[in-house]
N, C-alpha and C. Protein backbone atom coordinates (compact mmCIF):
# COMPACT_ATOMS: atom_id res chain seq x y z
N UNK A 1 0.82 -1.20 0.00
CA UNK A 1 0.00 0.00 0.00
C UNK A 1 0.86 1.25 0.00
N UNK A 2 1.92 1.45 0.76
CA UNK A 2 2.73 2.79 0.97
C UNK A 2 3.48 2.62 -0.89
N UNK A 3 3.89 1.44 -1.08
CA UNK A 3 4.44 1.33 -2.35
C UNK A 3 3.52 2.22 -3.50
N UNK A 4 2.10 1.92 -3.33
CA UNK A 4 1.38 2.07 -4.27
C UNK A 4 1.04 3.96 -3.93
N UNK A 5 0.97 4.31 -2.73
CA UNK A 5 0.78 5.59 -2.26
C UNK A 5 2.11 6.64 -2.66
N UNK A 6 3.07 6.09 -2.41
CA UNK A 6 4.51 6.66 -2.74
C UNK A 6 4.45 7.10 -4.39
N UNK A 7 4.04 5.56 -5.19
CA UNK A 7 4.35 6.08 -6.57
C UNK A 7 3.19 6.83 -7.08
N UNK A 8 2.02 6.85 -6.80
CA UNK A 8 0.91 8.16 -6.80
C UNK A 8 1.23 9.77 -6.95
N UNK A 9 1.72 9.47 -5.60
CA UNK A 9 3.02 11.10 -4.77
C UNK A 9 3.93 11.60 -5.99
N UNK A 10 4.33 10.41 -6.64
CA UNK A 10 5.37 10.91 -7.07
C UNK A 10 5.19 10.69 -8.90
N UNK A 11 3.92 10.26 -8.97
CA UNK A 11 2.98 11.10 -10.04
C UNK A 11 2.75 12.03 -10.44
N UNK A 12 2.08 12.51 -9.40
CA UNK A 12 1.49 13.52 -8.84
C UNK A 12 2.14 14.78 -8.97
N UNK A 13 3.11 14.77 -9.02
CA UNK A 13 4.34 15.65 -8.13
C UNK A 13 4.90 15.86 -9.78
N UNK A 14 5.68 14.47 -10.73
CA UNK A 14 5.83 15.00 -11.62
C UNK A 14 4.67 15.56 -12.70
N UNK A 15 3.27 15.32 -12.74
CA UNK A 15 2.40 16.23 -13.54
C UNK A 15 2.35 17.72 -13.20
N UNK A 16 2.37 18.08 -11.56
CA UNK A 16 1.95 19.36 -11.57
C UNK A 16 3.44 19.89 -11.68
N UNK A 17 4.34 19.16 -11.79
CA UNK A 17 6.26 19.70 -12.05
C UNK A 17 6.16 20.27 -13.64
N UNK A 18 6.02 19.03 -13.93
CA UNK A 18 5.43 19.94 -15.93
C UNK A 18 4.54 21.10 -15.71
N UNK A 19 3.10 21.27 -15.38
CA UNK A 19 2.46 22.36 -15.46
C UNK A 19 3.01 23.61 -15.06
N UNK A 20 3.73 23.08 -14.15
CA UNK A 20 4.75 24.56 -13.59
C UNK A 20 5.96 25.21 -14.33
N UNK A 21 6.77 23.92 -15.29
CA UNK A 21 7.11 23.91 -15.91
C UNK A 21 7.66 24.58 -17.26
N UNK A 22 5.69 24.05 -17.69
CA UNK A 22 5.77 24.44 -19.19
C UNK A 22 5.89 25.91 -19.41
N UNK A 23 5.82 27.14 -19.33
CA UNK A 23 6.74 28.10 -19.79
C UNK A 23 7.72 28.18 -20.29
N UNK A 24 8.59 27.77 -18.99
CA UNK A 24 10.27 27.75 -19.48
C UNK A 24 10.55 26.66 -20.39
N UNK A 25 10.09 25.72 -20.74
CA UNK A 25 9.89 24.53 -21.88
C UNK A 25 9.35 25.52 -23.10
N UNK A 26 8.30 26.21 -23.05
CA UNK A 26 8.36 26.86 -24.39
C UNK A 26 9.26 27.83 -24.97
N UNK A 27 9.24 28.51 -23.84
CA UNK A 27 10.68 29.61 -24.73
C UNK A 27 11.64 28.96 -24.79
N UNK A 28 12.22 27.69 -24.17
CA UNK A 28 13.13 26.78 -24.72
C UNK A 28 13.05 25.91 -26.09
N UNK A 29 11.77 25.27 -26.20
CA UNK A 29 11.32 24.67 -27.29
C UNK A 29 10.31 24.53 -27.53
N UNK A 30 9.49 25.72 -27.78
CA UNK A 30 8.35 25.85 -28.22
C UNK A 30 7.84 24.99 -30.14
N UNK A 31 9.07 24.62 -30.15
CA UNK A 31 9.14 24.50 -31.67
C UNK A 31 8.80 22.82 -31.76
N UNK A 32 9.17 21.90 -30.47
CA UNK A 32 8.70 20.73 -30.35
C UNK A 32 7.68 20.74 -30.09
N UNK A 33 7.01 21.16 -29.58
CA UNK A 33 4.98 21.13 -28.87
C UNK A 33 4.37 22.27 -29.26
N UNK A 34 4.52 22.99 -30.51
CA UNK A 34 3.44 24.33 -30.69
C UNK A 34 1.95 23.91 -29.74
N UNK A 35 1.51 22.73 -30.50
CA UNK A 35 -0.05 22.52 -30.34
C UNK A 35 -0.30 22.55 -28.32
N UNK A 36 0.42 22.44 -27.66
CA UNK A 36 0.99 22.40 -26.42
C UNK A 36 0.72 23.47 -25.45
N UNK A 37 1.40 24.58 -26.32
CA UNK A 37 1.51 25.88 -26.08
C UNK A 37 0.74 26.78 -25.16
N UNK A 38 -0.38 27.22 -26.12
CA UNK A 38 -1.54 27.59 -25.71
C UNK A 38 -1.83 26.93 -24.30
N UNK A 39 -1.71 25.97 -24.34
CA UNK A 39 -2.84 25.18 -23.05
C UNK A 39 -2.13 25.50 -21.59
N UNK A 40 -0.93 25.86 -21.64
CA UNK A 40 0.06 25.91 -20.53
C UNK A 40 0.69 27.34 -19.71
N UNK A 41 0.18 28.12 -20.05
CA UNK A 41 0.52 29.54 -19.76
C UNK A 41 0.05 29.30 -18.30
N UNK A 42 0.69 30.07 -18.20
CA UNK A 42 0.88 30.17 -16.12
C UNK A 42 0.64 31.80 -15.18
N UNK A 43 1.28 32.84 -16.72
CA UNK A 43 1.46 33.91 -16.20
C UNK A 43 0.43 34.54 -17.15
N UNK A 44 -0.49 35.86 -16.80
CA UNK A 44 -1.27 36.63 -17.30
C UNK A 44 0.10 37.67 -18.43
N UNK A 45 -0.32 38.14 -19.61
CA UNK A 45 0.56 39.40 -20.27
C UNK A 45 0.62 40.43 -19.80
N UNK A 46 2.02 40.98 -20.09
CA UNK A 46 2.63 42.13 -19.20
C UNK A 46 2.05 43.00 -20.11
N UNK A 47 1.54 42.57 -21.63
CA UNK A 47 1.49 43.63 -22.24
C UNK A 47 0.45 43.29 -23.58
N UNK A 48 -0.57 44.14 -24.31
CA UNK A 48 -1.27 43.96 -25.41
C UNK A 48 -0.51 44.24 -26.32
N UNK A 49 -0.49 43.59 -27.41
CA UNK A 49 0.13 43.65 -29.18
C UNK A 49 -1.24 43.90 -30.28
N UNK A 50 -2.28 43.78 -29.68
CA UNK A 50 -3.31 44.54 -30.19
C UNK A 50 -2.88 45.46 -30.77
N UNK A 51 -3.38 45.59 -32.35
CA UNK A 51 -3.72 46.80 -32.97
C UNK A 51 -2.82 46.11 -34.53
N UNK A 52 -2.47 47.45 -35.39
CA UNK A 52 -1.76 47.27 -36.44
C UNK A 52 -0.14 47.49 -36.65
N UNK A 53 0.28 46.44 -36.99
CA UNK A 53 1.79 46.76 -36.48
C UNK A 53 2.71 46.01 -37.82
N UNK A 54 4.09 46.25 -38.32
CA UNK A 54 4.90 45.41 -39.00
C UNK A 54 5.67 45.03 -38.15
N UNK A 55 6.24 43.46 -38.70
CA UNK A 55 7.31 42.71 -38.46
C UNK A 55 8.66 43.37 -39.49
N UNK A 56 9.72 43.31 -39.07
CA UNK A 56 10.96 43.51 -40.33
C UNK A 56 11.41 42.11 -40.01
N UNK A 57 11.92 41.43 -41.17
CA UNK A 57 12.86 39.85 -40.99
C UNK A 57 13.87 40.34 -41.51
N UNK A 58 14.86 39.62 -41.03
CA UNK A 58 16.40 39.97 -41.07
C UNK A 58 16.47 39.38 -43.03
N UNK A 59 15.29 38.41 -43.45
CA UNK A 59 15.55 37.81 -44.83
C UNK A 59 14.79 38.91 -45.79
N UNK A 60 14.28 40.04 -45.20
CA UNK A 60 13.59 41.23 -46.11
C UNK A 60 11.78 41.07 -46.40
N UNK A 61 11.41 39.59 -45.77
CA UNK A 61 10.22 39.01 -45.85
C UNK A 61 9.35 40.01 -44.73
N UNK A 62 8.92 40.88 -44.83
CA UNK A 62 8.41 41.94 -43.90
C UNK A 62 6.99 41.31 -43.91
N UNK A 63 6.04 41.76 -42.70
CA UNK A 63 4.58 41.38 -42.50
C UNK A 63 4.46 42.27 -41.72
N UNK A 64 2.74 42.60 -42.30
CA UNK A 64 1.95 43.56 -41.69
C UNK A 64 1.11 43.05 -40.97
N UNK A 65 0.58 43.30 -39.94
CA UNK A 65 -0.02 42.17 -39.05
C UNK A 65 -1.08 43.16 -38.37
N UNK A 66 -2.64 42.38 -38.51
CA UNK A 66 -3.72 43.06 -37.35
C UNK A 66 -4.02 41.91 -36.36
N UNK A 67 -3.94 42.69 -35.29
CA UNK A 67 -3.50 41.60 -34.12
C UNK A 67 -4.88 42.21 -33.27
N UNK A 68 -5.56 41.23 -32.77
CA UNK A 68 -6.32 41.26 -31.60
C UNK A 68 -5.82 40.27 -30.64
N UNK A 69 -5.77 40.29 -29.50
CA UNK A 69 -5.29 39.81 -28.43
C UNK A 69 -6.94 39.92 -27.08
N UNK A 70 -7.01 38.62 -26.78
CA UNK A 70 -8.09 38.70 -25.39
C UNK A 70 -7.21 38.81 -24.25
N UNK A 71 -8.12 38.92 -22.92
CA UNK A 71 -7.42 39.04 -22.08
C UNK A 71 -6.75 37.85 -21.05
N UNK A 72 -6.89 36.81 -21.70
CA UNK A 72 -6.24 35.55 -21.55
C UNK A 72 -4.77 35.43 -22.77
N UNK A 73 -4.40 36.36 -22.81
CA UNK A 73 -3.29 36.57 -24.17
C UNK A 73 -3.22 35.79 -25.29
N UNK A 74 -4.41 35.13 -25.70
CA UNK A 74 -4.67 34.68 -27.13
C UNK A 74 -4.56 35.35 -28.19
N UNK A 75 -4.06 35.31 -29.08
CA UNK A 75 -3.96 36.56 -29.87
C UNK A 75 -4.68 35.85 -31.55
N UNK A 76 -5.66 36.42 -32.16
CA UNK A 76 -6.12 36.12 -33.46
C UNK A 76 -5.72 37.51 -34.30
N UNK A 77 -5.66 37.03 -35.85
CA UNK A 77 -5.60 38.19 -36.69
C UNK A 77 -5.74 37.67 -38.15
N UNK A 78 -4.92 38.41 -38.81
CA UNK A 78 -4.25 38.69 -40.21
C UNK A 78 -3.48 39.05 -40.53
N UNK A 79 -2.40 39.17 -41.56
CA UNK A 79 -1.30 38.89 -41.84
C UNK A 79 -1.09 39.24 -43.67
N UNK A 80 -0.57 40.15 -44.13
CA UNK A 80 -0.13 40.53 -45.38
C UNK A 80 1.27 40.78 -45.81
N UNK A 81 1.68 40.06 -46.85
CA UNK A 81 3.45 40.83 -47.22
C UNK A 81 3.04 41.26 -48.62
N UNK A 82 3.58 42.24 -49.24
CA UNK A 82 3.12 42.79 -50.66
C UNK A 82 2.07 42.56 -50.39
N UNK A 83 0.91 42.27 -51.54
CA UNK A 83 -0.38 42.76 -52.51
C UNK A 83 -1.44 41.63 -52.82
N UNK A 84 -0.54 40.63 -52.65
CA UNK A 84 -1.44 39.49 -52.43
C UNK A 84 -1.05 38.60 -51.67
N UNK A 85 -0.33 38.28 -50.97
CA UNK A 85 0.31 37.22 -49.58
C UNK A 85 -0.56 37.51 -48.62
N UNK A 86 -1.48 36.81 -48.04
CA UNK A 86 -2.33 37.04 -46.80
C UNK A 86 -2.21 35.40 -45.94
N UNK A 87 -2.63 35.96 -44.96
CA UNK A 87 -2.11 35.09 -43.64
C UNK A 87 -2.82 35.09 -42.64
N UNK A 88 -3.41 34.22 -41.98
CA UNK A 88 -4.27 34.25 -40.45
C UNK A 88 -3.47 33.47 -39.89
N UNK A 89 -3.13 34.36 -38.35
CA UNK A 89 -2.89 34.26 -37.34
C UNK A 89 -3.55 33.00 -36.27
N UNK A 90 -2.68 31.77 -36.27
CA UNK A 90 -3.24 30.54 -35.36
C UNK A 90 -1.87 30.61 -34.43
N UNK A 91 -2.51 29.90 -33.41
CA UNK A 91 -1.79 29.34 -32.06
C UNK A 91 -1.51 30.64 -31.52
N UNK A 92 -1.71 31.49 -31.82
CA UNK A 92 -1.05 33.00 -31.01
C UNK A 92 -1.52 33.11 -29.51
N UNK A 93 -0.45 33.31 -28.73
CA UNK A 93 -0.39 33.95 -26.99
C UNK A 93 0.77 34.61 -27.32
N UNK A 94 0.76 35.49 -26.14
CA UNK A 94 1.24 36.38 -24.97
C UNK A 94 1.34 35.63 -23.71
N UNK A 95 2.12 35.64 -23.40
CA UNK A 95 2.41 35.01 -21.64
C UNK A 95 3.93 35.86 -21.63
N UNK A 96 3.45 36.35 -20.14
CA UNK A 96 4.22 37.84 -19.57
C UNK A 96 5.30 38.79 -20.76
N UNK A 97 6.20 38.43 -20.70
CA UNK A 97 6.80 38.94 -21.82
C UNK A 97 7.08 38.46 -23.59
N UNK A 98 6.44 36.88 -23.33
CA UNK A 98 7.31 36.00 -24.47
C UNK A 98 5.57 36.22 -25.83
N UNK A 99 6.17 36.02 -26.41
CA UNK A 99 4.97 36.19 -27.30
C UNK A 99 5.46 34.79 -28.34
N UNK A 100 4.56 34.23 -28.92
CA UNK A 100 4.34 33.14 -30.25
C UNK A 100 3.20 33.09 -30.64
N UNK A 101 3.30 32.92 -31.97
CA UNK A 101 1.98 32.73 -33.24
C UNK A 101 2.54 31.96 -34.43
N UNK A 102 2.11 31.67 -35.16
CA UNK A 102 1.91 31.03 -35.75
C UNK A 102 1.33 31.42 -37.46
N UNK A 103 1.41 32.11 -38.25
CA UNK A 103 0.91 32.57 -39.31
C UNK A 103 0.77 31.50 -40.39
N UNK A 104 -0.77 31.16 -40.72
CA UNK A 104 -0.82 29.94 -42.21
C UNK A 104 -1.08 31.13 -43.26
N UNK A 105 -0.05 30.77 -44.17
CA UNK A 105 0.02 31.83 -45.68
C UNK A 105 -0.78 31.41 -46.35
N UNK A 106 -1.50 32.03 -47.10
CA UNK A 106 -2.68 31.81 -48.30
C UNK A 106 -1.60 30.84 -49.76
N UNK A 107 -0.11 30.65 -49.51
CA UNK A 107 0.35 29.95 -50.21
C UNK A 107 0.93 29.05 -50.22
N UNK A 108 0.23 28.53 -48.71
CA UNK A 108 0.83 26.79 -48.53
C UNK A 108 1.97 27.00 -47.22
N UNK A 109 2.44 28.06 -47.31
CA UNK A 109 3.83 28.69 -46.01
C UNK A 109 3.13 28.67 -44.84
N UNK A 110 3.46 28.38 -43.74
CA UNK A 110 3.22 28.54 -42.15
C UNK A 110 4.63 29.06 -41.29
N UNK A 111 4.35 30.38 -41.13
CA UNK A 111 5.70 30.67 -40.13
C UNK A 111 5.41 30.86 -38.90
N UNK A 112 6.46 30.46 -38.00
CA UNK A 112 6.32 30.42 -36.84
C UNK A 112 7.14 31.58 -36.38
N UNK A 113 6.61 32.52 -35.53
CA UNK A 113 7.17 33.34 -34.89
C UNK A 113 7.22 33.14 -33.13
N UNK A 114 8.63 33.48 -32.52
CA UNK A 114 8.83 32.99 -31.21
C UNK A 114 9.89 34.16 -31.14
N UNK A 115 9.20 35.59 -29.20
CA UNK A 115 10.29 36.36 -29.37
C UNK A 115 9.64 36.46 -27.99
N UNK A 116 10.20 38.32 -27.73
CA UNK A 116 9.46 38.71 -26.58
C UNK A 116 9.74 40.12 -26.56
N UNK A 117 9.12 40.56 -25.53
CA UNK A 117 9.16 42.23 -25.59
C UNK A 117 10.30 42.61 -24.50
N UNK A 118 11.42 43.68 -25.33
CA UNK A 118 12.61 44.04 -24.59
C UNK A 118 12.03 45.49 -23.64
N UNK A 119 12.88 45.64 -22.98
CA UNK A 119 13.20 46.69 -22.07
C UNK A 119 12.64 48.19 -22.68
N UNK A 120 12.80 48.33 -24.16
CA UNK A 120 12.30 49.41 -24.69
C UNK A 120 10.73 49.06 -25.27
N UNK A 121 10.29 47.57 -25.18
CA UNK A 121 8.61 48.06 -25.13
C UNK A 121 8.65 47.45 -27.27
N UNK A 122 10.19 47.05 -27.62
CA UNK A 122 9.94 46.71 -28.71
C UNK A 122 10.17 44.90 -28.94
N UNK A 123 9.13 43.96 -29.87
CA UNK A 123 8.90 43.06 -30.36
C UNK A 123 10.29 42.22 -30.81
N UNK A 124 10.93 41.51 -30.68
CA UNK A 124 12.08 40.56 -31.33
C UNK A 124 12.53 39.27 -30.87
N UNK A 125 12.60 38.30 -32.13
CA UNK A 125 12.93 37.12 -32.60
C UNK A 125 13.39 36.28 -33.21
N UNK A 126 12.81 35.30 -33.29
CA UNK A 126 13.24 34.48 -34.37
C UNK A 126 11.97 33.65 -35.27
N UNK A 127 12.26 34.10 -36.06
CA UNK A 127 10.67 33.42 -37.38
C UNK A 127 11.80 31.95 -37.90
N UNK A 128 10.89 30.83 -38.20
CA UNK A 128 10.83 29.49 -38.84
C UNK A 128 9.76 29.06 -40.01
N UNK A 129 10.57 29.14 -40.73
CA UNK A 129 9.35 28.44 -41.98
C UNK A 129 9.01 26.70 -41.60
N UNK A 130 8.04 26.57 -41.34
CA UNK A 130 7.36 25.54 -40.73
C UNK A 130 7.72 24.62 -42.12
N UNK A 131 7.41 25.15 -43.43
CA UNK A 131 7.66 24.28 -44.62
C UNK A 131 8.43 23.43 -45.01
N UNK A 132 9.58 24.77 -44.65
CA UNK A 132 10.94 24.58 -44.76
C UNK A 132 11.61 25.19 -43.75
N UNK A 133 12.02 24.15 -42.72
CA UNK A 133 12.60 24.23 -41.41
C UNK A 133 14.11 25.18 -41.75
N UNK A 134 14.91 24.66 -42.85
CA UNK A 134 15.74 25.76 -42.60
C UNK A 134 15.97 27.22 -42.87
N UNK A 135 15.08 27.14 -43.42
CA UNK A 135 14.57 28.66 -43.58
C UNK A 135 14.21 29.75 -42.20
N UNK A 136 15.18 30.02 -41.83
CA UNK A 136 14.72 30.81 -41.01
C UNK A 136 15.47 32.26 -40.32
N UNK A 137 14.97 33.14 -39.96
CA UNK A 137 15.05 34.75 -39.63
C UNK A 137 14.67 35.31 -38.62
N UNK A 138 15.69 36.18 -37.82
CA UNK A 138 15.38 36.91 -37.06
C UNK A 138 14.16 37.92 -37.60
N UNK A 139 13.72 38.48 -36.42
CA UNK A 139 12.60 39.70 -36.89
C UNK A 139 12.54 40.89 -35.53
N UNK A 140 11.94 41.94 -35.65
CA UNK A 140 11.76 42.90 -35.05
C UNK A 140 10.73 44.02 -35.51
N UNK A 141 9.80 44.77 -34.43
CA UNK A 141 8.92 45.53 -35.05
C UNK A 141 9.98 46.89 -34.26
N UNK A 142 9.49 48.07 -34.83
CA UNK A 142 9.55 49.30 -34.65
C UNK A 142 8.48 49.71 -33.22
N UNK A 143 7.18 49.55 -33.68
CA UNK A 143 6.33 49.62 -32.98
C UNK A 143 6.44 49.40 -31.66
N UNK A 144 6.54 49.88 -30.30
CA UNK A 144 6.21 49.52 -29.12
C UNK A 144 4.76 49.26 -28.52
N UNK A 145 5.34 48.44 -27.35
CA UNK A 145 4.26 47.93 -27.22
C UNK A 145 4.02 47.82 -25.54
């Protein structure tokens, strides 16, 4: 019985160890468990990204982005580069400073964006082409936030 009570305990102990966890697992590797993500936030956002804002990528692939954000830091939108590239915004949170989303391109592309908000209130990261894994770019907005 203590055998069977002990390994319960220590069940127990490692599930709510992950839940406590998962944060620092995503800004570590958010890139293994996107679908994950969302479900695990611990901390409320320090800050809204609501409204209209650009990304710059270090590869010149710029996005214009309308961002709504709830107050559980979910964030939904849209997403344009040039004139016809459009994009909705999936998997998007905010949790305290770190921000990730997820953009599906109207041309088959899914990029993943994973950053957080610096000391001056501005957006920066690192974007992944989900397509093509090695494809990938730093980014930064102008915009504070």
């Amino acid at each position: 019985m203590r055998a069977r009570l002990t390994t319960a305990a220590v069940a127990l102990a490692v599930a709510l160890g992950g839940i406590t966890l998962a944060p620092a697992a995503q800004a570590a590797g958010a890139a293994h468990r996107p679908s994950a993500a969302p479900l695990a936030r611990a901390a409320a956002a320090d800050f809204n990204v609501g409204g209209i804002w650009t990304i710059y990528q270090s590869n010149s692939a710029n996005a214009t982005l309308s961002v709504t954000q709830d107050t559980q830091g979910n964030l939904t939108g849209i997403a344009r580069t040039g004139s016809s590239t459009t994009g909705t915004i999936e998997q998007g949170f905010v949790d305290g400073t770190f921000i990730y989303f997820v953009i599906a391109w109207n041309d088959g592309a899914r990029g993943r964006y994973i950053g957080s908000r610096g000391t001056d209130g501005r957006l920066s990261g690192a974007s992944t082409d989900l397509t093509h894994p090695t494809s990938q770019a730093t980014w930064y907005t102008t915009w504070t936030f």
